[in-house]
N, C-alpha and C. Protein backbone atom coordinates (compact mmCIF):
# COMPACT_ATOMS: atom_id res chain seq x y z
N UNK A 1 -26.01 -141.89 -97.04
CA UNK A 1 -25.73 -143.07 -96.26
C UNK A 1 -26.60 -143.08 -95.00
N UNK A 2 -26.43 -142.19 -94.12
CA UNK A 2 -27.56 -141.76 -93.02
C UNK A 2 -28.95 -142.32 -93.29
N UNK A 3 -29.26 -141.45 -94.10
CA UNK A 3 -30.80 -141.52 -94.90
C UNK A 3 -31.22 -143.04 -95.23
N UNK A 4 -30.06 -143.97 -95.80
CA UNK A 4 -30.55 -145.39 -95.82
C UNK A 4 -30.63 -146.26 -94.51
N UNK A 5 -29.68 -145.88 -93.66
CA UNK A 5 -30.10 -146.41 -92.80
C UNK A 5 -31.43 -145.86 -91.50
N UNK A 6 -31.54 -144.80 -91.70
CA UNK A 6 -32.83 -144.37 -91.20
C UNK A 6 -34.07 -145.15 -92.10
N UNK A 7 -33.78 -145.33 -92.96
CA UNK A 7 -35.05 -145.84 -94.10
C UNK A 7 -34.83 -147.39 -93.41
N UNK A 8 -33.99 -148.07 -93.42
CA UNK A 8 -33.74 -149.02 -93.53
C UNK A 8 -34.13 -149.53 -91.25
N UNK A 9 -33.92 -148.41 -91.12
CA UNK A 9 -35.02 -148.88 -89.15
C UNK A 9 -36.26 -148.93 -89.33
N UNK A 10 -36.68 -147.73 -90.16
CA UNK A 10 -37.66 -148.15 -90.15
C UNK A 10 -38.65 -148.66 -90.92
N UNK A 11 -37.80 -149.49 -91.43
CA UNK A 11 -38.76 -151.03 -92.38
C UNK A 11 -38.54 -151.96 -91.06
N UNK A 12 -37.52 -152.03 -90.49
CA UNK A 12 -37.59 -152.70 -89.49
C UNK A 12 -38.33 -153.24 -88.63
N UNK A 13 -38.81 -151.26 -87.59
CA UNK A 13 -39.70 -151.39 -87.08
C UNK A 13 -41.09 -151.60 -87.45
N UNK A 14 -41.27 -151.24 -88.85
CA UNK A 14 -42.21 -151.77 -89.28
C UNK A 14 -43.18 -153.07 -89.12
N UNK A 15 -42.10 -153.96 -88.70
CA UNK A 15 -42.03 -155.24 -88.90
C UNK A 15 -42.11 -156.20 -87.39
N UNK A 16 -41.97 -155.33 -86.84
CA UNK A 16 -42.05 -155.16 -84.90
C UNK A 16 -43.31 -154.77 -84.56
N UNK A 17 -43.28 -155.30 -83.44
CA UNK A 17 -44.99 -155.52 -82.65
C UNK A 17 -44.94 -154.01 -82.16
N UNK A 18 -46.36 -153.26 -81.60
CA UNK A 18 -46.17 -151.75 -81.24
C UNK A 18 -45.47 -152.23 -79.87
N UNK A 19 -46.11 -153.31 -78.93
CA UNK A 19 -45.77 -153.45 -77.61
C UNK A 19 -44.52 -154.16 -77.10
N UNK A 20 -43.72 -153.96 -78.13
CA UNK A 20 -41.63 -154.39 -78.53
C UNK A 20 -40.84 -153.27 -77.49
N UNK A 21 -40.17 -154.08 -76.96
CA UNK A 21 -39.45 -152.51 -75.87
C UNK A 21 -38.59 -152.28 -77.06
N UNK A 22 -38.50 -151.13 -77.42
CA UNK A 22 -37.41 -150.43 -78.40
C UNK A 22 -36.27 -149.54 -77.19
N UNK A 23 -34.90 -149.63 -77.31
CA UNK A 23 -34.00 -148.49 -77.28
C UNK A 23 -33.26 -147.55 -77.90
N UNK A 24 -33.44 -146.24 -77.36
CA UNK A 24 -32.94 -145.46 -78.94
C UNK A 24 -31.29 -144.93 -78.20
N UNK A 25 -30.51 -145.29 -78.92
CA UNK A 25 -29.29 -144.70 -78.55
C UNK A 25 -28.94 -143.09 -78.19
N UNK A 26 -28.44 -143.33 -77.16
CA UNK A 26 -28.18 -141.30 -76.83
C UNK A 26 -27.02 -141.29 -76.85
N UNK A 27 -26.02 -141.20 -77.24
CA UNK A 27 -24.96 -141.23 -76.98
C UNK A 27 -24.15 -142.64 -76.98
N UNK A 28 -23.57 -142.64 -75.80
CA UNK A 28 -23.43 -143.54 -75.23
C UNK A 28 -24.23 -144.86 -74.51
N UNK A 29 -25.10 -144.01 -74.91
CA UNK A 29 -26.19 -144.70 -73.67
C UNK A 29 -27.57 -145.15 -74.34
N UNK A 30 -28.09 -146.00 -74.29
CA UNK A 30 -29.54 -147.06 -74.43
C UNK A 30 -30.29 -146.67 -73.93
N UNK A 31 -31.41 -145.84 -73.96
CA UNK A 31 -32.36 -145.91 -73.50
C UNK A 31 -34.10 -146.38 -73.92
N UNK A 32 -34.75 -146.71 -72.99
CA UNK A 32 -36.13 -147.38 -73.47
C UNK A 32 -36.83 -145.89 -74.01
N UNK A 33 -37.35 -146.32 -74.49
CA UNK A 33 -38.46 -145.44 -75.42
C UNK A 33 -39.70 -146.13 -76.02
N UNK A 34 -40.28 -145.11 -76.39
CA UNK A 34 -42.11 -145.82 -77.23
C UNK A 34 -41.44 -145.75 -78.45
N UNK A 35 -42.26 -146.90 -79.26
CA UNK A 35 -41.90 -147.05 -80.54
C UNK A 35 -42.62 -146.12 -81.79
N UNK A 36 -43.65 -145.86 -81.14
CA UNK A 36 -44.03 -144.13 -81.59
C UNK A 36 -43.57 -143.10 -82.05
N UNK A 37 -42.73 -143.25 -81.30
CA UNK A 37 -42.01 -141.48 -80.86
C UNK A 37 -40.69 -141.87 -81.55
N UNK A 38 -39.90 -143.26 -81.23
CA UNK A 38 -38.78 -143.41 -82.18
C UNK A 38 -38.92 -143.42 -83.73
N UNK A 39 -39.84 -143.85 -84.07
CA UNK A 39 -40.47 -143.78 -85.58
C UNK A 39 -40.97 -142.57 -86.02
N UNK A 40 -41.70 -141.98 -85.12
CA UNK A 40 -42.05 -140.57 -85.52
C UNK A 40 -40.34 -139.35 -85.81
N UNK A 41 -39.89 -139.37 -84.77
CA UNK A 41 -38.29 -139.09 -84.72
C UNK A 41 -37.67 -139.33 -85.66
N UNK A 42 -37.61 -140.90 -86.27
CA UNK A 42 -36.70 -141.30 -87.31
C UNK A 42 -38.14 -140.90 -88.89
N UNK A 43 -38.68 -140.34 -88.87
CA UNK A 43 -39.79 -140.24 -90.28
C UNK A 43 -39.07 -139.01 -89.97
N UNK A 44 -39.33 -137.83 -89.10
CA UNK A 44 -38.61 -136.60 -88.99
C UNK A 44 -37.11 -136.33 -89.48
N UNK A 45 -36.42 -137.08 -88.76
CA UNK A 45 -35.05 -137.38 -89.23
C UNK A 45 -34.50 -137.35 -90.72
N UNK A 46 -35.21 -138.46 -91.78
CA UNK A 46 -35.17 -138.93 -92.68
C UNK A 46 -35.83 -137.70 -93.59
N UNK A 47 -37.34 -136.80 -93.50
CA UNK A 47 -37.24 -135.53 -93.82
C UNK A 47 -36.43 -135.07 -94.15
N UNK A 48 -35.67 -134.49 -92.99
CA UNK A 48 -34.67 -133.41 -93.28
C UNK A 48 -33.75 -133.69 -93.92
N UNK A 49 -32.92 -135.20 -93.99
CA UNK A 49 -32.25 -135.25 -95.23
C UNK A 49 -32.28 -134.92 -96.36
N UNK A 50 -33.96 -135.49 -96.89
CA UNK A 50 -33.94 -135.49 -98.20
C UNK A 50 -34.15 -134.18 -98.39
N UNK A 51 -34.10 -133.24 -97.81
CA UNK A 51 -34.47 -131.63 -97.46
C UNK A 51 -33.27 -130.74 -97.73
N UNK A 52 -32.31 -131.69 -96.91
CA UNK A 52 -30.97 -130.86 -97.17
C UNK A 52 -30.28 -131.84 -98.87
N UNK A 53 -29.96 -132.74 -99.00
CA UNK A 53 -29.63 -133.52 -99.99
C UNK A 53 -30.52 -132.28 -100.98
N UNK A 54 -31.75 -131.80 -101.16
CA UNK A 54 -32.66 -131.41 -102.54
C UNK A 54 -31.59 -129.97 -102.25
N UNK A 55 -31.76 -129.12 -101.20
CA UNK A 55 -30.89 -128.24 -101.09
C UNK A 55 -29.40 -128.29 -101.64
N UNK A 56 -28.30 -129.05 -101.16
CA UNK A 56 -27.39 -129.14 -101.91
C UNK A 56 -27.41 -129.62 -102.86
N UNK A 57 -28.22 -130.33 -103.64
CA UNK A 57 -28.06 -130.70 -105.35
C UNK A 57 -28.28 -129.39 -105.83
N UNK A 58 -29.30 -128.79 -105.34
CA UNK A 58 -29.85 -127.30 -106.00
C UNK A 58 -28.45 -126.09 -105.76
N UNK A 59 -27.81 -126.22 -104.62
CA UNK A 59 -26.48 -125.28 -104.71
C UNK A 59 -25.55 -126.15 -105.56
N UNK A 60 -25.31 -127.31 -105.35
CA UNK A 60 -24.28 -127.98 -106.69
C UNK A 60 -24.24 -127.38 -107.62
N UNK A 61 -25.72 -127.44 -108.23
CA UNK A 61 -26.30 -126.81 -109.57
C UNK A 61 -25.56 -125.12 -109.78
N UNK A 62 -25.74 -124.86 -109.35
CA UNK A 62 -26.11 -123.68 -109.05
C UNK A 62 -24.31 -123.04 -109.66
N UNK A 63 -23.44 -123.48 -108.41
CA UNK A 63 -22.24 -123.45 -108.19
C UNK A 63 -21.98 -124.08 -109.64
N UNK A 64 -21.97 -124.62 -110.36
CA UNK A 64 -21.64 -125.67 -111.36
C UNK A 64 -21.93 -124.60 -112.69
N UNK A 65 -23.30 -123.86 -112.72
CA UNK A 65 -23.48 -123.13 -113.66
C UNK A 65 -22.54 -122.17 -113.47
N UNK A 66 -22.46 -121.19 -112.13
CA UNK A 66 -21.67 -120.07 -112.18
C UNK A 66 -20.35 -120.27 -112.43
N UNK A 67 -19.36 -121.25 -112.31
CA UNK A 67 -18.27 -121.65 -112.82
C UNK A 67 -18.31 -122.59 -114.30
N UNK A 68 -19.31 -122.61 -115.22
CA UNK A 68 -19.51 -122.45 -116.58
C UNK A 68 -19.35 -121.09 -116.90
N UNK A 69 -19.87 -120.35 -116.55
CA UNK A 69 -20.28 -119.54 -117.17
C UNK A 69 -19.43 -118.38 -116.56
N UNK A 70 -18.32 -118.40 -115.15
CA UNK A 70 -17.60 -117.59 -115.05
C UNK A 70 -16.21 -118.04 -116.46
N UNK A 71 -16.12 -119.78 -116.52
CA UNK A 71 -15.46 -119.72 -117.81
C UNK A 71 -15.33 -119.67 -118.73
N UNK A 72 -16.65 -119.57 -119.07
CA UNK A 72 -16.43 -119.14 -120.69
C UNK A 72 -16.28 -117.44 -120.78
N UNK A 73 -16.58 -116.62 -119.92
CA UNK A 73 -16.09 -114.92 -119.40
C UNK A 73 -14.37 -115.16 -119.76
N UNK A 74 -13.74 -116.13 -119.23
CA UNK A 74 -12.47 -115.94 -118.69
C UNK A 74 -11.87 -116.25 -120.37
N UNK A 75 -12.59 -117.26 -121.16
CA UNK A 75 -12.15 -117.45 -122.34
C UNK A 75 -12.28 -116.47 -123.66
N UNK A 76 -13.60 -115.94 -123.43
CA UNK A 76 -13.58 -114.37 -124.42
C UNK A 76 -12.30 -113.67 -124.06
N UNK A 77 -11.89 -113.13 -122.90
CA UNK A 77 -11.38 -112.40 -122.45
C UNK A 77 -9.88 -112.93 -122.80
N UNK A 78 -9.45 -113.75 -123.09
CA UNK A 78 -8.39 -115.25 -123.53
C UNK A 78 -8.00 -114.80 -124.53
N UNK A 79 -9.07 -115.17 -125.56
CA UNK A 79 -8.96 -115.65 -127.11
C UNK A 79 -8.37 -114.15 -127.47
N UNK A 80 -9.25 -112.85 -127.70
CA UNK A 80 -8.70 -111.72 -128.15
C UNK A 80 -7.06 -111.31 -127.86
N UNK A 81 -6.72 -111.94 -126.63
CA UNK A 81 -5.46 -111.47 -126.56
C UNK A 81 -4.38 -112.65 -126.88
N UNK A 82 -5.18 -113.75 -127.45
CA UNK A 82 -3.79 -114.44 -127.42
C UNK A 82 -4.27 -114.40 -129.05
N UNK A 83 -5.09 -113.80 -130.15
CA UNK A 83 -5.44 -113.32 -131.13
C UNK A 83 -4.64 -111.88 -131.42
N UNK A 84 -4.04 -111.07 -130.21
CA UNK A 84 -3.20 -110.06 -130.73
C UNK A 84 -1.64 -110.17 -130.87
N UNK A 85 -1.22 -111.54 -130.24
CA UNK A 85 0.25 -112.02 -130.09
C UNK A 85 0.91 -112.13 -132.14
């Protein structure tokens, strides 16, 4: 969600003159800034998402196999004994 709207400023600014007063939110607070440095910031920004997003799909994965494959352990271990009842 983040990530689209970072994508989605900067098509924006895209679309904005360089010499546009831009403000980048701090908090609470508005401040002026170069539209440079907010775009450069938000290209940075938008990075690291897709950085962490590739990271957690890759632990999803990951996590997803080891609980396959801790259950089918748990089901060998199953079958023989409910095979000695």
């Amino acid at each position: 969600m983040e990530k689209s709207e970072v994508e989605q400023t900067l098509v924006e600014m895209a679309k904005t003159a360089d010499d546009v007063v831009i403000y980048k939110a701090i908090g609470s607070l508005l401040v002026k800034s170069d539209k440079a440095k907010v775009s450069a910031d938000l290209t940075e920004r938008k990075d690291l998402l897709v950085t962490r997003s590739t990271v957690i799909a890759k632990q999803e994965e990951r996590i997803r196999s080891q609980v396959k494959e801790t259950q089918s352990k748990l089901q060998e271990d199953i079958n023989p004994v409910a095979g000695q009842q």
